[in-house]
Protein backbone atom coordinates (compact mmCIF):
# COMPACT_ATOMS: atom_id res chain seq x y z
CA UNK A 1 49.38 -66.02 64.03
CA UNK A 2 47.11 -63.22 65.07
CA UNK A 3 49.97 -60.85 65.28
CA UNK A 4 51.15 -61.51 61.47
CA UNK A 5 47.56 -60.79 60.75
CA UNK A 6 47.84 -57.80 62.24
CA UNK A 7 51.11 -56.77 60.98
CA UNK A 8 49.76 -57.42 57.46
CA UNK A 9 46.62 -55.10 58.48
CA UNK A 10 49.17 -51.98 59.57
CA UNK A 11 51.35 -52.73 56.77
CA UNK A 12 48.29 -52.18 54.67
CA UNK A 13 46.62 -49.09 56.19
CA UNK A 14 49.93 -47.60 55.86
CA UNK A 15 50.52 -48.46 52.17
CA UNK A 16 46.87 -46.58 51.67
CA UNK A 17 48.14 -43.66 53.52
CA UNK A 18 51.36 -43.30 51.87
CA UNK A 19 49.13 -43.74 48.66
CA UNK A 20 46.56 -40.88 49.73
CA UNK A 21 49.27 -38.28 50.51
CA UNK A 22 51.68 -38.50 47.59
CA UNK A 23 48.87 -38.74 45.04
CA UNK A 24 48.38 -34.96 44.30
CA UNK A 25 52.14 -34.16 44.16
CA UNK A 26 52.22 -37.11 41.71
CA UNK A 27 49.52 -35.83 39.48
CA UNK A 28 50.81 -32.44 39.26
CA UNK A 29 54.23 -33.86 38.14
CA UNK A 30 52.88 -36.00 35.67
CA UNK A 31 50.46 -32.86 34.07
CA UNK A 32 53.53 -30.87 34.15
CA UNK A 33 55.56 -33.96 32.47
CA UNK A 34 52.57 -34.30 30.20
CA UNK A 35 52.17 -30.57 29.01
CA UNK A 36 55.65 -30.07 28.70
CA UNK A 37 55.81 -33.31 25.96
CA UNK A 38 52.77 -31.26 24.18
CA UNK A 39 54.62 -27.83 24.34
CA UNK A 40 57.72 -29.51 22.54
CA UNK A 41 55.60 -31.14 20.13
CA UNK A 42 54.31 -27.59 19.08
CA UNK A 43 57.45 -26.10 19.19
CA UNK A 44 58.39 -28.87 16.38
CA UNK A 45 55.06 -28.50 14.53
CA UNK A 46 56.11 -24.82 14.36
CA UNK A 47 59.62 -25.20 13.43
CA UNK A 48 58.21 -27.21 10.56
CA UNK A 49 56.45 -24.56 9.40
CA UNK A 50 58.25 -21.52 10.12
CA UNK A 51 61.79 -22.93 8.55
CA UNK A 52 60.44 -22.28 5.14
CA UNK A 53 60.16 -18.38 6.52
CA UNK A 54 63.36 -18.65 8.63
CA UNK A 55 61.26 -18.61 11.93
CA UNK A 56 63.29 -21.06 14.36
CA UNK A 57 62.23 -21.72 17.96
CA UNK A 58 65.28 -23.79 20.26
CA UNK A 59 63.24 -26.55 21.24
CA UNK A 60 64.74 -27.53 24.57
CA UNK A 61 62.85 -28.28 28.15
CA UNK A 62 62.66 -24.15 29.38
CA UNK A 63 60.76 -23.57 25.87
CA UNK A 64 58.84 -26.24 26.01
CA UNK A 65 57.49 -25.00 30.14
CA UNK A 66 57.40 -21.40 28.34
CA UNK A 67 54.55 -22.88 26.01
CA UNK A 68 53.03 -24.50 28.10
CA UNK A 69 52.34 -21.77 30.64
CA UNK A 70 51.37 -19.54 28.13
CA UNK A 71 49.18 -22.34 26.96
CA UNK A 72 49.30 -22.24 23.28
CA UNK A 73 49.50 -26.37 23.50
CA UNK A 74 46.15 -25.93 25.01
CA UNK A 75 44.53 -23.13 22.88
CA UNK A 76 45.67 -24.07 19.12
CA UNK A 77 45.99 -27.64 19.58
CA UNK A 78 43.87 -29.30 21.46
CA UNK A 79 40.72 -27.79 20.50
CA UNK A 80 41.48 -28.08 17.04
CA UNK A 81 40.71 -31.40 17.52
């Protein structure tokens, strides 16, 4: 009995540590997962708006990481709001 208890007690100290160390890795993924989704929805915003000019922009995943670090998503829309 006392040594399921203390199984249970490792297994859960563990699950914690795991949790600590793979948290920043995670959030960066999920910021660049989350900017990306913004940088392709203003690549699409300005394909809308450019086609009547004939200004196209291949909205693919390398465009939509070329937006975001240049940070238009961040600049033009976001503070717009």
């Amino acid at each position: 009995m006392d040594q399921n208890v203390l199984t249970y007690l490792a297994c859960i100290c563990f699950i914690f540590i795991l949790g600590r160390i793979f948290i920043l890795p995670l959030k960066k993924i999920l910021k660049l997962i989350f900017n990306s989704i913004l940088g392709g929805i203003s690549i699409f915003v300005i394909n809308l708006i450019g086609g009547s000019f004939g200004f196209h922009i291949g909205l693919n995943f390398f465009t939509s990481i070329l937006i975001r670090d240049i940070r238009l998503t961040r600049c033009y829309l976001l503070d717009c709001c």
